[in-house]
N, C-alpha and C. Protein backbone atom coordinates (compact mmCIF):
# COMPACT_ATOMS: atom_id res chain seq x y z
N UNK A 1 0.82 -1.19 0.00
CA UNK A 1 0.00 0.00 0.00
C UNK A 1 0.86 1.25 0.00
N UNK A 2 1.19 1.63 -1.23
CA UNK A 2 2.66 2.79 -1.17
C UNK A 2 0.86 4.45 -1.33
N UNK A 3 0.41 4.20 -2.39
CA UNK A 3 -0.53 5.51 -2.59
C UNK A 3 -1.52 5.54 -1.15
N UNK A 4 -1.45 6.96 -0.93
CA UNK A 4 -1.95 6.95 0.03
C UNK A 4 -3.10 6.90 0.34
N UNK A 5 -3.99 7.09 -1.00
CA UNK A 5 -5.30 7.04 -1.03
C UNK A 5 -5.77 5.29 -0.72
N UNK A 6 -5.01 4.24 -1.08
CA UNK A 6 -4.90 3.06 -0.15
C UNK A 6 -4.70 2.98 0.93
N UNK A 7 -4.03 3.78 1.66
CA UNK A 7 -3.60 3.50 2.95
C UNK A 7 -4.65 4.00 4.09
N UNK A 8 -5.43 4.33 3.75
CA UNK A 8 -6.80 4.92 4.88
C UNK A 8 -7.37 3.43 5.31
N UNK A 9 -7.59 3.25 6.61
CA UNK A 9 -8.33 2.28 7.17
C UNK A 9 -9.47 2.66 7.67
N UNK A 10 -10.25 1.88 7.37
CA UNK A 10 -11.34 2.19 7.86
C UNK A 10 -12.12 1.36 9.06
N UNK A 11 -12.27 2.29 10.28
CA UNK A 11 -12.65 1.55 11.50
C UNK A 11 -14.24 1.48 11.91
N UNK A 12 -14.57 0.44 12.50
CA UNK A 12 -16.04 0.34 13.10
C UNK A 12 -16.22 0.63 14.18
N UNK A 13 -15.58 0.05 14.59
CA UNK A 13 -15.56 0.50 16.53
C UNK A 13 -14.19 0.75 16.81
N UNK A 14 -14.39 1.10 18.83
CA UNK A 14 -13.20 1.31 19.33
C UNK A 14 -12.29 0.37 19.58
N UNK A 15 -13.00 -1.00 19.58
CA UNK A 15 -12.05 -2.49 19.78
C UNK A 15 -11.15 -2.39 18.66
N UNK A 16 -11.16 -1.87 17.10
CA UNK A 16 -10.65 -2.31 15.98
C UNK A 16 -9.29 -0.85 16.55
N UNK A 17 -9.39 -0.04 17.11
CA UNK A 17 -8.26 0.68 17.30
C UNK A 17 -7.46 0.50 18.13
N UNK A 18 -7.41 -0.64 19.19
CA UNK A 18 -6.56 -1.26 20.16
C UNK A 18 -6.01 -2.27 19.12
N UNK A 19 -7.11 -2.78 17.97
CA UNK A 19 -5.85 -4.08 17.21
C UNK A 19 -4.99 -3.65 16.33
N UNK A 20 -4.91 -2.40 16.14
CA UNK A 20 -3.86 -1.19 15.35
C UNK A 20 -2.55 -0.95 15.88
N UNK A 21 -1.74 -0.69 15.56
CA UNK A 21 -0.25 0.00 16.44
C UNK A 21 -0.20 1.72 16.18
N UNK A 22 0.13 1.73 17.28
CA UNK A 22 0.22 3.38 17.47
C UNK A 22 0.49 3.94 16.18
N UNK A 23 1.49 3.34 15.23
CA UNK A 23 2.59 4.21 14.38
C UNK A 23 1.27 4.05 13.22
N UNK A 24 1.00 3.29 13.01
CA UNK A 24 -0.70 2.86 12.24
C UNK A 24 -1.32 3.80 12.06
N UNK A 25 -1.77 4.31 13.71
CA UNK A 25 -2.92 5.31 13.69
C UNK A 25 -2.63 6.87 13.27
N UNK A 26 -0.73 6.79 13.81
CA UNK A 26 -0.53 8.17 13.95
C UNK A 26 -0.53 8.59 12.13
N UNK A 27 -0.34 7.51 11.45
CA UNK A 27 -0.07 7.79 9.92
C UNK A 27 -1.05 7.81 9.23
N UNK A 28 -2.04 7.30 10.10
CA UNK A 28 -3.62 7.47 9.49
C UNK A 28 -3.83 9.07 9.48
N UNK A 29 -3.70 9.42 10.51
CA UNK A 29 -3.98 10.98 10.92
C UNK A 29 -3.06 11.68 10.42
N UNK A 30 -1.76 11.71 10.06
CA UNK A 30 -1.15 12.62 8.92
C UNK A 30 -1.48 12.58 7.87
N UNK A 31 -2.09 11.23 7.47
CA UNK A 31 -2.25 11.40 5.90
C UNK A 31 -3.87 12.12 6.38
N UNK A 32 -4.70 11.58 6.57
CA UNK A 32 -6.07 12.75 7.00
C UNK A 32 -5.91 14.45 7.14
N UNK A 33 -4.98 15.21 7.71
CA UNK A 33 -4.37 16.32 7.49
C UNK A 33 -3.79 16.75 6.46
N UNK A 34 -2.80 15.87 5.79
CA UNK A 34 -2.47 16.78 4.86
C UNK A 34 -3.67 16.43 3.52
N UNK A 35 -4.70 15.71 3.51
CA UNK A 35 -5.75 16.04 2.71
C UNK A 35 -6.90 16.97 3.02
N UNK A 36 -6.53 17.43 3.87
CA UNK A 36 -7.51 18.10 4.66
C UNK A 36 -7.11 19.29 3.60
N UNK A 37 -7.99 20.56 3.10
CA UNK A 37 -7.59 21.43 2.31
C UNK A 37 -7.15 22.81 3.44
N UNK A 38 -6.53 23.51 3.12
CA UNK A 38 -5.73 24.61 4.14
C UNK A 38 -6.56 25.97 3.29
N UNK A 39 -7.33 26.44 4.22
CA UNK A 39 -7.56 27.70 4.03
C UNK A 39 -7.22 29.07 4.56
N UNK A 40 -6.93 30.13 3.87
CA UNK A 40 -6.27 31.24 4.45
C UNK A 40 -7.47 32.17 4.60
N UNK A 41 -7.14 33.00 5.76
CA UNK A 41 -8.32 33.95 6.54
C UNK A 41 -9.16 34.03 5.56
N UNK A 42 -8.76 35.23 4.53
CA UNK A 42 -9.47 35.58 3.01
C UNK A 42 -10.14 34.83 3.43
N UNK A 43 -10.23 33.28 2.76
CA UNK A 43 -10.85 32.67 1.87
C UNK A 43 -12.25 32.40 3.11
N UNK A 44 -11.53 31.84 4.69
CA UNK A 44 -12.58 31.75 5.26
C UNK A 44 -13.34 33.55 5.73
N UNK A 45 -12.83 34.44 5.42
CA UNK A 45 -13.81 35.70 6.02
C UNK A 45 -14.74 36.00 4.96
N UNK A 46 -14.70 35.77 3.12
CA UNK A 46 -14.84 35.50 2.27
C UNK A 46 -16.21 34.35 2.41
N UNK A 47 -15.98 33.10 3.04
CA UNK A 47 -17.51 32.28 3.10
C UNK A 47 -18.12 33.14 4.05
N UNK A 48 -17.28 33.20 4.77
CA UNK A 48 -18.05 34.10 5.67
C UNK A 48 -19.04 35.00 5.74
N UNK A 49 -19.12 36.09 4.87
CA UNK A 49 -19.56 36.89 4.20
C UNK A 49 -20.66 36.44 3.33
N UNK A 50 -20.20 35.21 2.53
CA UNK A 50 -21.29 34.67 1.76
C UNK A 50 -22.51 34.06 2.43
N UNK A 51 -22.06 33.65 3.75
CA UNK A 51 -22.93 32.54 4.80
C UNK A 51 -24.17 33.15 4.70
N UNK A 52 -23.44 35.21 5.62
CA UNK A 52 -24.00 35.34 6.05
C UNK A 52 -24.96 35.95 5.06
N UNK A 53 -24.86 36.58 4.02
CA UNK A 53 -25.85 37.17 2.78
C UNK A 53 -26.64 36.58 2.36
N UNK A 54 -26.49 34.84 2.43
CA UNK A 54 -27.71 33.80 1.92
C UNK A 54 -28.43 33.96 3.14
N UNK A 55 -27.91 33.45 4.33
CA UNK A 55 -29.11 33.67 5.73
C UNK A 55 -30.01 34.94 5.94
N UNK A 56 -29.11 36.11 5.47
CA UNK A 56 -29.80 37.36 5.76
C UNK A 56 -31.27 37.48 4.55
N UNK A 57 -30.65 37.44 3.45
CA UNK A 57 -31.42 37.01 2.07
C UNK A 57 -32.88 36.43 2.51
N UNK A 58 -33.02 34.62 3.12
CA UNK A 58 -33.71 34.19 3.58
C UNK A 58 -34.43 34.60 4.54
N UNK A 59 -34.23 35.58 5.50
CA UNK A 59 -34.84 35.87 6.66
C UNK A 59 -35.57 37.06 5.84
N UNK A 60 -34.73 38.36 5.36
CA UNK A 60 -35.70 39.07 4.81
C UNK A 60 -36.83 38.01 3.59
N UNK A 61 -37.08 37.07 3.21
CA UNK A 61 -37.69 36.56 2.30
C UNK A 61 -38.95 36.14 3.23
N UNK A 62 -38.43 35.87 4.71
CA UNK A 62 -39.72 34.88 5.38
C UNK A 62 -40.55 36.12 6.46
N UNK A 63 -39.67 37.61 6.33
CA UNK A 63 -40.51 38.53 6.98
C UNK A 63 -40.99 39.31 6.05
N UNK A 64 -40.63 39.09 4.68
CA UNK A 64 -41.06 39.88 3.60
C UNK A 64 -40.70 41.37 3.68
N UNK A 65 -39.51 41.96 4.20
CA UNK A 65 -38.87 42.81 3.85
C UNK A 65 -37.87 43.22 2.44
N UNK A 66 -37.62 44.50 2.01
CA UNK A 66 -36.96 44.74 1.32
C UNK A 66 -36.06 44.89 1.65
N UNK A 67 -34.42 44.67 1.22
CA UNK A 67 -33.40 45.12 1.81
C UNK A 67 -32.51 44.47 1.22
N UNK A 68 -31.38 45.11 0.54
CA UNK A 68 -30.66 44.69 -0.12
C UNK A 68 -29.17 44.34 0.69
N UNK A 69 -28.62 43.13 0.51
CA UNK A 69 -27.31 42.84 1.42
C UNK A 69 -25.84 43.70 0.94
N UNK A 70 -25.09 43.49 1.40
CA UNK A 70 -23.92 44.27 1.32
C UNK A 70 -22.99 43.83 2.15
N UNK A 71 -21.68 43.33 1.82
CA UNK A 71 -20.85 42.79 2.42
C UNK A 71 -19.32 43.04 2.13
N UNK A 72 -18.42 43.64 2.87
CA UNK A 72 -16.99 43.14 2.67
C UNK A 72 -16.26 42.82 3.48
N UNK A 73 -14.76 43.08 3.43
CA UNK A 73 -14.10 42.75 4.25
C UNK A 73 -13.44 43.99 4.79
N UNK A 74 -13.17 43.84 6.22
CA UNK A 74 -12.06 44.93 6.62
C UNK A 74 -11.45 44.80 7.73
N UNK A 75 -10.41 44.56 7.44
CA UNK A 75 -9.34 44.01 8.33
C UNK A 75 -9.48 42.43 8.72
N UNK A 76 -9.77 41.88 10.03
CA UNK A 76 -9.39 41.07 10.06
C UNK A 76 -11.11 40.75 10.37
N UNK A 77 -12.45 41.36 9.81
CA UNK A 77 -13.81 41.15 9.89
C UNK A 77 -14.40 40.91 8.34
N UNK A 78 -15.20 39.99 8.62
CA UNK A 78 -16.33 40.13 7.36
C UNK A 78 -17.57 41.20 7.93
N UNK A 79 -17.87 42.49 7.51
CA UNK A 79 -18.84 43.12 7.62
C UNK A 79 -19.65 42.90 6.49
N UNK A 80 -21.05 42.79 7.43
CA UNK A 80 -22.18 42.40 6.44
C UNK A 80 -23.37 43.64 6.82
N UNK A 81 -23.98 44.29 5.79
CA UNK A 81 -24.96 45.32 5.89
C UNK A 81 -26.40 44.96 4.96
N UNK A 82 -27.10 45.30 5.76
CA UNK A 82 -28.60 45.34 4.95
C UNK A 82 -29.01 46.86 4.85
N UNK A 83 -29.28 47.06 3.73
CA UNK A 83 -28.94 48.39 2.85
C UNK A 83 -31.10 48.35 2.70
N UNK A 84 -31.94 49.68 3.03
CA UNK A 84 -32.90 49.45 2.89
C UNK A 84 -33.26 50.28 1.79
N UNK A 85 -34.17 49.04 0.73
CA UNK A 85 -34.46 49.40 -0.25
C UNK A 85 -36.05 50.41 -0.44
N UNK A 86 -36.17 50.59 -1.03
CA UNK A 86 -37.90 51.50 -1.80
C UNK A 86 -38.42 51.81 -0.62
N UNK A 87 -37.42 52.62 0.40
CA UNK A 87 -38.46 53.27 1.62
C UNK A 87 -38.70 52.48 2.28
N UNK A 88 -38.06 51.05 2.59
CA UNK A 88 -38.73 50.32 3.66
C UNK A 88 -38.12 50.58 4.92
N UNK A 89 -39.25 49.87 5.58
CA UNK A 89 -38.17 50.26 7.14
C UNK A 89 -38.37 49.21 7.78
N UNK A 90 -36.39 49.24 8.04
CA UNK A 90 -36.01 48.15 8.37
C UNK A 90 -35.34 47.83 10.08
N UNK A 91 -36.60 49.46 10.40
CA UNK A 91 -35.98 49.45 12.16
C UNK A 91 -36.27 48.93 12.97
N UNK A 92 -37.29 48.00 12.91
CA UNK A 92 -37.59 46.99 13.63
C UNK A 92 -36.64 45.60 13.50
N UNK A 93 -35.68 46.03 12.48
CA UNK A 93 -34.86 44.69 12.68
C UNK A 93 -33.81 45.24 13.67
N UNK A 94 -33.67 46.43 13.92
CA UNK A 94 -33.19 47.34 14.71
C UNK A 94 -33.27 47.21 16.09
N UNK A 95 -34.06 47.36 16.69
CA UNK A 95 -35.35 47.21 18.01
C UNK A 95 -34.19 48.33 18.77
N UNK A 96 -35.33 48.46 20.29
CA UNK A 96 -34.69 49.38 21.06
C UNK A 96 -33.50 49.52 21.08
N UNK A 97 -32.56 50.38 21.43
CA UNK A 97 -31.50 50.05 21.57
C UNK A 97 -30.27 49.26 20.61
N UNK A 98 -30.60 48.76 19.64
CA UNK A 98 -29.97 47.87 18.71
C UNK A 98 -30.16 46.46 19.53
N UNK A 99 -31.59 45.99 20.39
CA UNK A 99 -31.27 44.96 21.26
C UNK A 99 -31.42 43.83 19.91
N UNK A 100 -32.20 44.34 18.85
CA UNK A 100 -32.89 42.86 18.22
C UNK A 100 -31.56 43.23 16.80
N UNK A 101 -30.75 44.23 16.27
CA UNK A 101 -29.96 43.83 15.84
C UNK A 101 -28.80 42.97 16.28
N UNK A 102 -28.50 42.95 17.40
CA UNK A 102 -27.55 42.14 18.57
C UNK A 102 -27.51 40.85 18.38
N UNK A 103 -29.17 40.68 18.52
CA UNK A 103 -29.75 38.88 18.05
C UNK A 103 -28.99 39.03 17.04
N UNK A 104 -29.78 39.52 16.31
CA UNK A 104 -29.77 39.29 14.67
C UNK A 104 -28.43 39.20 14.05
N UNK A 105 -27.49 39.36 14.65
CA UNK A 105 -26.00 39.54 14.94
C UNK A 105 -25.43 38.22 15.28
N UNK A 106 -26.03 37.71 15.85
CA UNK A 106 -25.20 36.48 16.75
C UNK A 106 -25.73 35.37 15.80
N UNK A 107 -27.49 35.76 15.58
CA UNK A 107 -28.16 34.55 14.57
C UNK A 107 -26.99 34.13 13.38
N UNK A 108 -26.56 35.23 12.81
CA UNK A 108 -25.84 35.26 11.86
C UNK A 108 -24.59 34.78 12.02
N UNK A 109 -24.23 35.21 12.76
CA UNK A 109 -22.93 34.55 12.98
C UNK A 109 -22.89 33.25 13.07
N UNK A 110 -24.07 32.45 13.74
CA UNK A 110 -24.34 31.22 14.08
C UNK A 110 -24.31 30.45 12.69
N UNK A 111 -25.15 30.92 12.01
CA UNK A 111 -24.74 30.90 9.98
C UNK A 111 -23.65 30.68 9.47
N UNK A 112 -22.58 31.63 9.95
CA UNK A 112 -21.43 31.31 9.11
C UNK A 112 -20.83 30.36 9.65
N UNK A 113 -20.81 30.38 11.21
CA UNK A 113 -20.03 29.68 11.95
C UNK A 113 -20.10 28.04 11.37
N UNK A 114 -21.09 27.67 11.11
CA UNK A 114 -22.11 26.87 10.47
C UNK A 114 -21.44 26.21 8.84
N UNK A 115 -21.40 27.28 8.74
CA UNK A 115 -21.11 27.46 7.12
C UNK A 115 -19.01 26.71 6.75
N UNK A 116 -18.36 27.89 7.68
CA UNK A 116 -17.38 28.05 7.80
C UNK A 116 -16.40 27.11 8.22
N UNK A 117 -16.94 26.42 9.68
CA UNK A 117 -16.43 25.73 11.00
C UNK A 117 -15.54 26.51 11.90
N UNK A 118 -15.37 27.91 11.55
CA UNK A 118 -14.93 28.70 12.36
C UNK A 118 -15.79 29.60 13.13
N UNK A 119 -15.40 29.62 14.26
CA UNK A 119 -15.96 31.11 15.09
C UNK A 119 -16.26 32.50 14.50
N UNK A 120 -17.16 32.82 14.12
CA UNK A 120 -17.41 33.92 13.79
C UNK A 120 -17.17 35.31 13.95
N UNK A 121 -16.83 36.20 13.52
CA UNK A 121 -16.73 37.52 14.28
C UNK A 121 -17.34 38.64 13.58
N UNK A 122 -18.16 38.48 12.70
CA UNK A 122 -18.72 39.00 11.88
C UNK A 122 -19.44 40.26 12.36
N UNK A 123 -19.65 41.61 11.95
CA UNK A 123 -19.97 42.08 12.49
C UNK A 123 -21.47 43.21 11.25
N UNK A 124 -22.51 43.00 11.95
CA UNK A 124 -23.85 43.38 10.71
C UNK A 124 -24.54 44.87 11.29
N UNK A 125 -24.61 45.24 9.97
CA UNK A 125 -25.57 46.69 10.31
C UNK A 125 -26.64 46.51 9.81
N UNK A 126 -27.86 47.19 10.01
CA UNK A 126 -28.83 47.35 9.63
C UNK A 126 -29.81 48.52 9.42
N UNK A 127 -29.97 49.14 8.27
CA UNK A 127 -30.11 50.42 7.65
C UNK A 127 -28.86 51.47 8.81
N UNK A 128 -27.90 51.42 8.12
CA UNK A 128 -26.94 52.60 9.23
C UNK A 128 -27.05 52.93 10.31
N UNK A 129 -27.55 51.77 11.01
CA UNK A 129 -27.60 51.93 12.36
C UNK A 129 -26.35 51.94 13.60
N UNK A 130 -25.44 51.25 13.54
CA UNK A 130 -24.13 51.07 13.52
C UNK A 130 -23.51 51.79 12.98
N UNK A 131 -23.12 52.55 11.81
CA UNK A 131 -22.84 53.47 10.94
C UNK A 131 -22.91 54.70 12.03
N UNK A 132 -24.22 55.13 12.22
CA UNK A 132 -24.39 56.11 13.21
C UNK A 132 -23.79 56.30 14.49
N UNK A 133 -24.34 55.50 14.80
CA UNK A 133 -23.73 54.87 16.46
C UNK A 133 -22.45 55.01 16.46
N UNK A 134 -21.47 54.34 15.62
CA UNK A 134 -20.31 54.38 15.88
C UNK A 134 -19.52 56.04 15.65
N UNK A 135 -20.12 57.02 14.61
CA UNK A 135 -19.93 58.09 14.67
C UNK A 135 -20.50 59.24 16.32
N UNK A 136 -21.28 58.56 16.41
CA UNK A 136 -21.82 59.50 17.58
C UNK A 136 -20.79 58.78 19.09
N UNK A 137 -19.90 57.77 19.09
CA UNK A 137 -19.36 57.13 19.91
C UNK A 137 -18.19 57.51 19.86
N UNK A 138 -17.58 57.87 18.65
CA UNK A 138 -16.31 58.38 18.13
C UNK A 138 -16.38 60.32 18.86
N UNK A 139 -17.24 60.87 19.03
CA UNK A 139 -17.66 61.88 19.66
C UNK A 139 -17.45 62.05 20.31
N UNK A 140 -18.01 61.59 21.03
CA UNK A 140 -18.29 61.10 22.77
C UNK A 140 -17.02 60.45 23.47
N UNK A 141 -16.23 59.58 23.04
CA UNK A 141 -15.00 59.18 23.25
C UNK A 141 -14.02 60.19 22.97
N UNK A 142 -14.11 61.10 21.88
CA UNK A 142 -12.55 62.26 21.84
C UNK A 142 -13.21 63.01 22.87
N UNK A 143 -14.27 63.85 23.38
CA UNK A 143 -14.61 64.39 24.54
C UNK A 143 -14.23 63.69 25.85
N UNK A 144 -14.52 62.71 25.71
CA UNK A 144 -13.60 61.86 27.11
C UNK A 144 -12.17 62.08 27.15
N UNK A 145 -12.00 61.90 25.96
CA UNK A 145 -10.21 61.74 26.26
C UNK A 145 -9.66 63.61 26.56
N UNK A 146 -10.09 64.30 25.76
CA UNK A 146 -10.13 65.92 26.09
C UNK A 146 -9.68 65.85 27.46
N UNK A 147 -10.98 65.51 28.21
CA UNK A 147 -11.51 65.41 29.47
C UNK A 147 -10.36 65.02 30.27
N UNK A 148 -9.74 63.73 30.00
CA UNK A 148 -8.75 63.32 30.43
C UNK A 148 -7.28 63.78 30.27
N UNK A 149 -6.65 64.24 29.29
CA UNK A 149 -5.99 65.00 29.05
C UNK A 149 -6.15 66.42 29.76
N UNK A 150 -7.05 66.76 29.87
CA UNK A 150 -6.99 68.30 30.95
C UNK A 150 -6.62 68.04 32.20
N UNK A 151 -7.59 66.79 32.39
CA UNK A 151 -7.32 66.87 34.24
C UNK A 151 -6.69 65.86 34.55
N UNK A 152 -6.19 64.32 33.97
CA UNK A 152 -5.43 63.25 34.18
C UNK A 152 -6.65 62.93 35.30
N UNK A 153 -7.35 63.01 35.35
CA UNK A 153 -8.54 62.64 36.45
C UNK A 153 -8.92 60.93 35.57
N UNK A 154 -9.16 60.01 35.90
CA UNK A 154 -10.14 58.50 34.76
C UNK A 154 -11.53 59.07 34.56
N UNK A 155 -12.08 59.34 33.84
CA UNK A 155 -13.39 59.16 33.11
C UNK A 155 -14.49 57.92 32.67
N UNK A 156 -15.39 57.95 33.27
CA UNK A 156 -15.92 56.72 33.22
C UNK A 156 -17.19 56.65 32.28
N UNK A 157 -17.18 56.01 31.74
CA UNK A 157 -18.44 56.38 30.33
C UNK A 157 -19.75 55.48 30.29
N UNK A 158 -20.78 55.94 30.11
CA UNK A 158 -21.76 55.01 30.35
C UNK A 158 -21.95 53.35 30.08
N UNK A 159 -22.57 52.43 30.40
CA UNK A 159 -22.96 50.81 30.02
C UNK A 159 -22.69 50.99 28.66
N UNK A 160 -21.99 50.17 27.96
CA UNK A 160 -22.27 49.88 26.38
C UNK A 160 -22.24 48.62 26.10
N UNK A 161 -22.49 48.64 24.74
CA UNK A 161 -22.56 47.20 24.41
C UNK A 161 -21.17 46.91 23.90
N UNK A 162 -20.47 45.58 23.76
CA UNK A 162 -19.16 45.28 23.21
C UNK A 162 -19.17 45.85 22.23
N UNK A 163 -19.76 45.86 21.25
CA UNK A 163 -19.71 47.06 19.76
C UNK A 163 -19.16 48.48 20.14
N UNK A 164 -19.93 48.82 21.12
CA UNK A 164 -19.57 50.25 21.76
C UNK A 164 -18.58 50.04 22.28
N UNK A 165 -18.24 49.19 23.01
CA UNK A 165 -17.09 49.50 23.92
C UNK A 165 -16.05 49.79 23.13
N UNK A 166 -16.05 48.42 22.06
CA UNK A 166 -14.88 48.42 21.16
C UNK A 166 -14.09 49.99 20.29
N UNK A 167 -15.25 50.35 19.86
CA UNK A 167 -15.39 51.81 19.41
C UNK A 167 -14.79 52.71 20.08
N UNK A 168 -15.25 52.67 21.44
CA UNK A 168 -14.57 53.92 22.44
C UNK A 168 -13.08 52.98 22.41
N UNK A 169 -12.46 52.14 23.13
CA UNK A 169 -11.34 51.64 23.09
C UNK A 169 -10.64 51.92 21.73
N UNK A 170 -10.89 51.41 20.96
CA UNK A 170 -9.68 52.03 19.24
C UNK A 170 -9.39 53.52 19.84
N UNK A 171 -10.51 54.44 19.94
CA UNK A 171 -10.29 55.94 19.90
C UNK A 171 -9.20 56.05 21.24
N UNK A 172 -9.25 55.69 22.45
CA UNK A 172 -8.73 55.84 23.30
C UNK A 172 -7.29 55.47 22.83
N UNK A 173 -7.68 54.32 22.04
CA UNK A 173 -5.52 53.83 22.06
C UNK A 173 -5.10 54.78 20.97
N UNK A 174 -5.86 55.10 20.16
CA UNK A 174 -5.34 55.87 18.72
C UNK A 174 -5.03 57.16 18.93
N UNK A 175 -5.68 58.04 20.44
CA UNK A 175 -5.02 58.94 21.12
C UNK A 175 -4.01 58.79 22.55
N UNK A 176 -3.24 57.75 22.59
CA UNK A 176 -2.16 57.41 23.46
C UNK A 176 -2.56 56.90 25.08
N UNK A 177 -3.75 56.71 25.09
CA UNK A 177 -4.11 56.64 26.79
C UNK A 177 -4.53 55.25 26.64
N UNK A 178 -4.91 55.31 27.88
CA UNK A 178 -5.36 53.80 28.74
C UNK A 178 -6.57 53.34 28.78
N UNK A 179 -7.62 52.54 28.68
CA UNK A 179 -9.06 52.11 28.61
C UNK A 179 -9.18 50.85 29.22
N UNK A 180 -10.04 50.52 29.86
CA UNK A 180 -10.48 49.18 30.59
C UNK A 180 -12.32 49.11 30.77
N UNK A 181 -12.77 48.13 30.17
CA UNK A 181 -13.78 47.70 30.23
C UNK A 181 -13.89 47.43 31.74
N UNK A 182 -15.21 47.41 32.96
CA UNK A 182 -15.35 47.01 33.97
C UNK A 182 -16.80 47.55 34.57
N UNK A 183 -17.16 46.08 35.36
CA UNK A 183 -18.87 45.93 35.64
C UNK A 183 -18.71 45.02 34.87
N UNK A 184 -20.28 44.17 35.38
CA UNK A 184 -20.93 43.66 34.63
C UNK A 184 -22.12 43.41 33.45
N UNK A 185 -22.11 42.89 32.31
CA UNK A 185 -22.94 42.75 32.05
C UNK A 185 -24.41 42.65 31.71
N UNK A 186 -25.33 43.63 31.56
CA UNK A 186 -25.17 44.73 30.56
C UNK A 186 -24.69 45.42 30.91
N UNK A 187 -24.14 45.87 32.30
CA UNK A 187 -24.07 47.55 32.50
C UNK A 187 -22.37 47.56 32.55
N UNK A 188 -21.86 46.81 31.79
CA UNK A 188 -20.36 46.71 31.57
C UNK A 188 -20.19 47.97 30.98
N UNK A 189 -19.20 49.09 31.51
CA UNK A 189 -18.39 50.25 31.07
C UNK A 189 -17.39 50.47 30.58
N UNK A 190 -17.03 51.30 29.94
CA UNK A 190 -15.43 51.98 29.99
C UNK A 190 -14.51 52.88 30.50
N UNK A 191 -13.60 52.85 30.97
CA UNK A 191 -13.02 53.75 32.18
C UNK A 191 -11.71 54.06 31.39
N UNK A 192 -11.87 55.44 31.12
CA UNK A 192 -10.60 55.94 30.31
C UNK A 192 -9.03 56.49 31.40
N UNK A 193 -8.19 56.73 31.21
CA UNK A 193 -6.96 56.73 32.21
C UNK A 193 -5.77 57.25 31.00
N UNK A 194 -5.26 58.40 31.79
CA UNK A 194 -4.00 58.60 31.27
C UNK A 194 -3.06 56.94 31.45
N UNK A 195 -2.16 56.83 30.06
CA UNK A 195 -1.57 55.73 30.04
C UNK A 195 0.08 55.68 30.86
């Protein structure tokens, strides 16, 4: 058995892997790896992206919304957007707070994850809702840091959600200081600090 596509055994139970020798099994499992195909981020942030545009696709199909998908990449995320078409409104996929885009966030992710076999990190807007948010957070965070820079006093910024937090944190490091998430859940904060 020199080709390796011969050399795969095939087992029934766990008794048939005690009548094997170690060196047996371990060569079973290299040759299983290196057929295994190797994908680079791209390619998986790339399904990724696709996962999530067929799931999103389908869901607007079964609530009968309009809304056109939109997806790329940036950096080390697949961002996925639902873009609202002929005046519809798509703020109830929104809900208070962004609570039911959040779901709708994780649903998705659950999709690619699905799709992919990787952990997801995907991150979805819905009619510029996020878009906004993150501009009005970008605000609100250089006023903190101001804040902090005048008086070296820590500044502590209201509950956000990890989206938010994340947002205020970039701004904080991209102006030289210190940030720490702390509390719990929802009412988890950010606490800004000269660095």
């Amino acid at each position: 058995m020199s080709d390796t596509q011969n050399d795969t055994i095939q087992v029934e139970n766990l008794d048939e892997v005690e009548d094997l020798g170690e060196a047996e099994v371990v060569d079973q499992v290299d040759v299983i790896e290196e057929s295994a195909p190797k994908r680079s981020k791209a390619d998986v942030l790339e399904m990724e992206g696709e996962a999530a545009a067929d799931y999103l696709e389908g869901l607007l199909d079964i609530v009968d919304l309009d809304g056109d998908i939109e997806w790329d990449i940036e950096g080390s995320r697949a961002m996925v957007s639902i873009v609202e078409l002929n005046g519809g409104d798509l703020q109830h996929l929104v809900g208070d707070e962004g609570k039911v885009l959040e779901a709708l966030q994780e649903l998705t992710r659950l999709a690619a994850t699905r799709e992919t076999g990787e952990r997801s990190r995907l991150m979805l807007d819905v009619a510029g809702h996020r878009a906004a948010r993150r501009a009005q957070l970008v605000t609100l965070a250089e006023a903190a840091v101001a804040e902090v820079q005048r008086t070296a006093a820590p500044v502590r910024m209201e509950p956000m959600s990890p989206f938010e937090r994340k947002v205020v944190h970039d701004v904080v490091a991209d102006a030289g200081l210190a940030s720490e998430s702390e509390g719990e859940e929802p009412d988890r904060y950010v606490v800004i600090r000269t660095a």
